[in-house]
C-alpha atoms as a PDB file:
ATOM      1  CA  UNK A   1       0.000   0.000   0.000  1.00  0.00           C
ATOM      2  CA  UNK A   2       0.981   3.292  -0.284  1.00  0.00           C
ATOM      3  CA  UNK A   3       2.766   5.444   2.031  1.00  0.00           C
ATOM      4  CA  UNK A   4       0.317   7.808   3.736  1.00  0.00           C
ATOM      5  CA  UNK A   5       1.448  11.834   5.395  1.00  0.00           C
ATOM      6  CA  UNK A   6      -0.149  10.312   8.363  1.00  0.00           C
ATOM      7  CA  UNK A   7       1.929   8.613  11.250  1.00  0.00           C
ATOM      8  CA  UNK A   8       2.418   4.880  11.373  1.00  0.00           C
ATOM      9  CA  UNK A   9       1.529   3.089  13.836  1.00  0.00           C
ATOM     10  CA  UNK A  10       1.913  -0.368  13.021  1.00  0.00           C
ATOM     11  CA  UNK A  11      -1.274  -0.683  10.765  1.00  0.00           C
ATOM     12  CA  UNK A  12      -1.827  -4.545  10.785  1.00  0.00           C
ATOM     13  CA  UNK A  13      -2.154  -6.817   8.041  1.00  0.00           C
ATOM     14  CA  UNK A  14      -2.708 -10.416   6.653  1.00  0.00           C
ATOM     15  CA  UNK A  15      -2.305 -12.450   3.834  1.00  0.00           C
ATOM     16  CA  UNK A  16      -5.354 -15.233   2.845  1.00  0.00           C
ATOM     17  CA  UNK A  17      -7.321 -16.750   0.923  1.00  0.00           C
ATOM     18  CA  UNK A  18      -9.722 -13.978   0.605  1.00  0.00           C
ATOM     19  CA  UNK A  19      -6.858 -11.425  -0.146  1.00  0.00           C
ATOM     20  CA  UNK A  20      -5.436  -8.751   1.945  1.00  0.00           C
ATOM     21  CA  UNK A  21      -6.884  -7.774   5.123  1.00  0.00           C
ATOM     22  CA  UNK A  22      -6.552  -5.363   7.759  1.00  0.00           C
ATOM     23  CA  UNK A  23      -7.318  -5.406  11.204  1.00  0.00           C
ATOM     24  CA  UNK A  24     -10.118  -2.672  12.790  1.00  0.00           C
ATOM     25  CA  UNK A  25      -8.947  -1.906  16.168  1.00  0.00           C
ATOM     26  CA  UNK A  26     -12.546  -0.391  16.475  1.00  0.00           C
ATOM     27  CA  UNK A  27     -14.618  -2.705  14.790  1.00  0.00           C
ATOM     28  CA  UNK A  28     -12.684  -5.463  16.120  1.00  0.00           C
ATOM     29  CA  UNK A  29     -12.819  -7.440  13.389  1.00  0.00           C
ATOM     30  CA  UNK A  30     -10.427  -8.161   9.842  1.00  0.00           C
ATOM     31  CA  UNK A  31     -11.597  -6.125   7.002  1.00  0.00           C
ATOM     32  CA  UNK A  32     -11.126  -5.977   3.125  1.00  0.00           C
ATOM     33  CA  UNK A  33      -7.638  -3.768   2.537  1.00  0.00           C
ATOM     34  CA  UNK A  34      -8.718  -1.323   0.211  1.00  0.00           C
ATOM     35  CA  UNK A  35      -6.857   1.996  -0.718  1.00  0.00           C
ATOM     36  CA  UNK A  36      -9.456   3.927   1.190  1.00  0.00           C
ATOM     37  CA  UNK A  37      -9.403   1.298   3.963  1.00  0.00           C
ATOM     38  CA  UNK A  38      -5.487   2.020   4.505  1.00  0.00           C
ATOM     39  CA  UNK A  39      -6.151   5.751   4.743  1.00  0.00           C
ATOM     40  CA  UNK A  40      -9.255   5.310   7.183  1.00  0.00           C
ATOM     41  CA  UNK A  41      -6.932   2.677   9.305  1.00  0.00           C
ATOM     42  CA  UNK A  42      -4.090   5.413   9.379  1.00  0.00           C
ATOM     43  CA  UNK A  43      -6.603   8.232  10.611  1.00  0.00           C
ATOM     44  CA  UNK A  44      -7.940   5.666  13.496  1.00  0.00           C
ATOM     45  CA  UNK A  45      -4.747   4.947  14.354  1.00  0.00           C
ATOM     46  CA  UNK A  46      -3.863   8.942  14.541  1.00  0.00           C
ATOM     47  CA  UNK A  47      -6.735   9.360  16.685  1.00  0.00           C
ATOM     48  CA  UNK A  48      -6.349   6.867  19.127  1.00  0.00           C
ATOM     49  CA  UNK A  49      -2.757   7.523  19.545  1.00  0.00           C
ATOM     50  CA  UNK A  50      -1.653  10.511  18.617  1.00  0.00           C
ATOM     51  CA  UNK A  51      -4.774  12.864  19.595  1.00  0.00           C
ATOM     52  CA  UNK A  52      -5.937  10.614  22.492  1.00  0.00           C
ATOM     53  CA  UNK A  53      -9.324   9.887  21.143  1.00  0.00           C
ATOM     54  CA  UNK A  54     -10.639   6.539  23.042  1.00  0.00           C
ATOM     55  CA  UNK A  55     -11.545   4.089  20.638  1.00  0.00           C
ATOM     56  CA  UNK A  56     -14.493   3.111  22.225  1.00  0.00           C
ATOM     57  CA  UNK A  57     -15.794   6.164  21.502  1.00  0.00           C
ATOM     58  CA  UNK A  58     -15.197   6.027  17.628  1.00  0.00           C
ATOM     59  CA  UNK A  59     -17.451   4.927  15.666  1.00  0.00           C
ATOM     60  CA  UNK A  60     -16.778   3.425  11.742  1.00  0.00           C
ATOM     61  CA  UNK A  61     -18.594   3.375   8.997  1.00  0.00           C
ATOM     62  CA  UNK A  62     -21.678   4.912  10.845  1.00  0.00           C
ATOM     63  CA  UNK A  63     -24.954   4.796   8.959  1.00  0.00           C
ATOM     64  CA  UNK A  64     -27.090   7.778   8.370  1.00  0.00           C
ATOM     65  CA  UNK A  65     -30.097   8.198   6.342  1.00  0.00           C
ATOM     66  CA  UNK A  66     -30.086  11.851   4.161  1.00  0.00           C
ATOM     67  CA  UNK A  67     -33.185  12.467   2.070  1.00  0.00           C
ATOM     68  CA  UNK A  68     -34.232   8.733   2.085  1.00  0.00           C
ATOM     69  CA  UNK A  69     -31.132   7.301   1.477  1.00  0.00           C
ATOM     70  CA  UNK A  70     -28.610   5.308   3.645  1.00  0.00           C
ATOM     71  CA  UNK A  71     -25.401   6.478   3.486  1.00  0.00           C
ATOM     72  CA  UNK A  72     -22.328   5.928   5.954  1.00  0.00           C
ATOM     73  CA  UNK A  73     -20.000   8.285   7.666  1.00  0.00           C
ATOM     74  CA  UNK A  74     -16.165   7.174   7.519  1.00  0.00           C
ATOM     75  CA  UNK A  75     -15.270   7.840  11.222  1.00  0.00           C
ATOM     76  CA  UNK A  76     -17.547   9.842  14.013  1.00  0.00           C
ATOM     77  CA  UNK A  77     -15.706  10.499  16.997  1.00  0.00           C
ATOM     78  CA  UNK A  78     -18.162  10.871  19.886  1.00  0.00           C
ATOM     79  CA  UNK A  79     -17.803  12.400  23.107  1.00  0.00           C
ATOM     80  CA  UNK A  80     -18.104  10.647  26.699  1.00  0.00           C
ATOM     81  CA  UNK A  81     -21.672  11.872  26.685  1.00  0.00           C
ATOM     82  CA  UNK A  82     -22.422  10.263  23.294  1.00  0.00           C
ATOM     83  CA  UNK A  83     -22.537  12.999  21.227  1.00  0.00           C
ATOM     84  CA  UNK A  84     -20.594  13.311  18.189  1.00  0.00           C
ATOM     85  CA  UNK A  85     -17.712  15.946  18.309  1.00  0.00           C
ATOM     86  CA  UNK A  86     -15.495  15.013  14.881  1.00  0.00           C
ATOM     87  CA  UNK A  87     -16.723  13.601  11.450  1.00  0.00           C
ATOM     88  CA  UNK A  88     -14.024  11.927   9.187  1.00  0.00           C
ATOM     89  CA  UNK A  89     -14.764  11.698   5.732  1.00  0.00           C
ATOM     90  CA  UNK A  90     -11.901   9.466   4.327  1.00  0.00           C
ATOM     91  CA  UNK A  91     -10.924   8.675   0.281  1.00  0.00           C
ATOM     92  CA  UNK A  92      -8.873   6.563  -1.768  1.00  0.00           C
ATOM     93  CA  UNK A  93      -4.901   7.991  -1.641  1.00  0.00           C
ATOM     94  CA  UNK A  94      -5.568   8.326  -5.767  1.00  0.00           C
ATOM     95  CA  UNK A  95      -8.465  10.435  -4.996  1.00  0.00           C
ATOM     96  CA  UNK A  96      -8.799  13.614  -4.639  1.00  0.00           C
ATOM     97  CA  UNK A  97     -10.025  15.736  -1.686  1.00  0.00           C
ATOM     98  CA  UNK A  98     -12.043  18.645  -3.483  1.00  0.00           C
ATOM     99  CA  UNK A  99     -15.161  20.068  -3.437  1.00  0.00           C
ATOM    100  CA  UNK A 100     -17.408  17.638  -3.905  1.00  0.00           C
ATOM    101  CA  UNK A 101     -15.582  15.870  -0.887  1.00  0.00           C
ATOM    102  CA  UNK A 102     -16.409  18.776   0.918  1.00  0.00           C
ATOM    103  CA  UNK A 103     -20.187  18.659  -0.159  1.00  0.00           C
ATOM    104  CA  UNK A 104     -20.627  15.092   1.208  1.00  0.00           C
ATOM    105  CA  UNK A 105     -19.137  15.814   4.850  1.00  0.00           C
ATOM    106  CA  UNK A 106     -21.478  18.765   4.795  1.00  0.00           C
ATOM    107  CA  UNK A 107     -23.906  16.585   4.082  1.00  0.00           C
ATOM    108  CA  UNK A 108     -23.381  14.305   6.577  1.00  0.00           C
ATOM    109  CA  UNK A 109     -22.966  16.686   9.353  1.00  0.00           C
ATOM    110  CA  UNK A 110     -26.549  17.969   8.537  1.00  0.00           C
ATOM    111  CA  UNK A 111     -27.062  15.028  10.425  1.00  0.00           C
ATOM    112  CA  UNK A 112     -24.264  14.788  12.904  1.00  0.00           C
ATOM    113  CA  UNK A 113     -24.017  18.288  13.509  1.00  0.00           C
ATOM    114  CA  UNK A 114     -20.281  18.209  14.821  1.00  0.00           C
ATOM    115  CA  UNK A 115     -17.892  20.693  15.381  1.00  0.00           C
ATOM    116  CA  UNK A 116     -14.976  19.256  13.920  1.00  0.00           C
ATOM    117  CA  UNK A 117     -14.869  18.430  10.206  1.00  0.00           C
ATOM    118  CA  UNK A 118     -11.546  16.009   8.524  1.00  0.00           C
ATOM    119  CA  UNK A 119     -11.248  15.083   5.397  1.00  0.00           C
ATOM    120  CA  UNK A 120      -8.369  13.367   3.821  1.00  0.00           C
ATOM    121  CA  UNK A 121      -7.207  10.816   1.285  1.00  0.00           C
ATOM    122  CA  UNK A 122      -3.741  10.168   3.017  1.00  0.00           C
ATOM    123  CA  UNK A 123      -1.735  13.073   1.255  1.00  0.00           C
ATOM    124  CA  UNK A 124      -3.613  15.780   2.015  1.00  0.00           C
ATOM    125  CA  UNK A 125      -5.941  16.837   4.975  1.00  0.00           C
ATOM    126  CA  UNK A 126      -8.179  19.457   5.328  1.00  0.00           C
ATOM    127  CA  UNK A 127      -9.964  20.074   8.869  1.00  0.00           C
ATOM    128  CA  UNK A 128     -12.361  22.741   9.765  1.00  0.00           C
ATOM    129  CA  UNK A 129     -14.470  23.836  13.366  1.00  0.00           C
ATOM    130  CA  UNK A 130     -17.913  24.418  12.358  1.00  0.00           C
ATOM    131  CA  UNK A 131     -19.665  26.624  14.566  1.00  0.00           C
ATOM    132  CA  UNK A 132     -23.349  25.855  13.871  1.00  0.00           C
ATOM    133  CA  UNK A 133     -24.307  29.040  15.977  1.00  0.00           C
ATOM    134  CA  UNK A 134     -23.260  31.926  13.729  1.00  0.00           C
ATOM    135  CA  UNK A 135     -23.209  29.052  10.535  1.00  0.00           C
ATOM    136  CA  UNK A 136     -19.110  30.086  10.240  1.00  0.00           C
ATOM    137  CA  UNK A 137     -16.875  27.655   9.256  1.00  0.00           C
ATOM    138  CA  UNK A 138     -12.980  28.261   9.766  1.00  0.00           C
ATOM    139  CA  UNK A 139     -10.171  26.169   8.364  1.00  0.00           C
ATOM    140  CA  UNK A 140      -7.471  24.593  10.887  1.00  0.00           C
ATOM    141  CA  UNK A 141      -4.062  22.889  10.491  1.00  0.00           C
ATOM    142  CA  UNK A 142      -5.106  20.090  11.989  1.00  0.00           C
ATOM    143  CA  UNK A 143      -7.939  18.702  14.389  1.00  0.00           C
ATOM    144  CA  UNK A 144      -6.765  19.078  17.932  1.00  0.00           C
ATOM    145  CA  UNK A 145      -6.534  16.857  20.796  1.00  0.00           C
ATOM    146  CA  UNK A 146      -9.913  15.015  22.176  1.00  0.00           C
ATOM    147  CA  UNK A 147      -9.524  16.983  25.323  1.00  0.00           C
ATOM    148  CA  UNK A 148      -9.404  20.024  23.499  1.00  0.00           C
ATOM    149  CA  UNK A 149     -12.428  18.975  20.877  1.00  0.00           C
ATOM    150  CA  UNK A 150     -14.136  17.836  24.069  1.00  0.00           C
ATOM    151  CA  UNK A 151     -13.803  21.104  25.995  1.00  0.00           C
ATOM    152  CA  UNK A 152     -15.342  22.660  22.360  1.00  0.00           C
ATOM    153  CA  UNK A 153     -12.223  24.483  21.816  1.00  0.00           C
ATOM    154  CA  UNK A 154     -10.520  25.955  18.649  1.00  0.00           C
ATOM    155  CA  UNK A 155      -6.637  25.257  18.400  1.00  0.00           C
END
């Protein structure tokens, strides 16, 4: 798989019958390596360990319903309280994040209705605070710790 601008933290793997799989530390199960599952298993990984998110309060491949249809949400992070604080819309490393990318996290946080906003295909992030109040959104270098997303605070 490719090499991903996101930290490694020992991303595991197997070999079978079936193909490639990788394990979900969340899901707690093997899954199907695709290109987009590498990226979404790097951004778990990120969140858990390097931004201190619990894992048992993230949440993959979440399903939604917008106008009539189900859709699902790459990775809601919730908070202790259960509600969600970070929506991670992940693609394909070959893909890229544009506007239409953009569009579909909106989308989904019509639902969700978090503050934080990632999306990412590997190479490039983009992450944004949403502040549903005045309807502002503001770009960020990076989404902060889960203390800080938990307190509601901007970086």
């Amino acid at each position: 798989m490719q090499a991903l601008d996101l930290p490694d933290h020992g991303v595991k793997t197997k070999h079978g019958a079936a193909g490639t799989s990788v394990f979900d530390p969340v899901r707690r199960r093997w899954v199907a390596l695709t290109p987009e599952e590498w990226v979404r298993q790097h951004v778990i990984n990120h969140l858990v360990h390097d931004l201190g998110c619990p894992a048992s309060l993230i949440a993959v491949e979440t399903k939604l319903v917008l106008n009539g249809m189900t859709k699902r949400a790459d990775i809601v992070v919730y908070d202790r309280g259960g509600v969600p604080l970070a929506l991670v819309e992940c693609k394909a490393p070959g893909v890229p994040v544009g506007q239409a990318t953009f569009e579909q996290a909106a989308r989904y946080n019509v639902i969700f209705k978090v503050r934080y906003l990632l999306v990412t295909n590997g190479s490039r992030h983009y992450c944004c605070v949403v502040d549903h109040q005045r309807g502002a959104v503001d770009f960020l270098t990076a989404l902060p710790p889960f203390a800080l997303m938990e307190a509601g605070a901007t970086p």
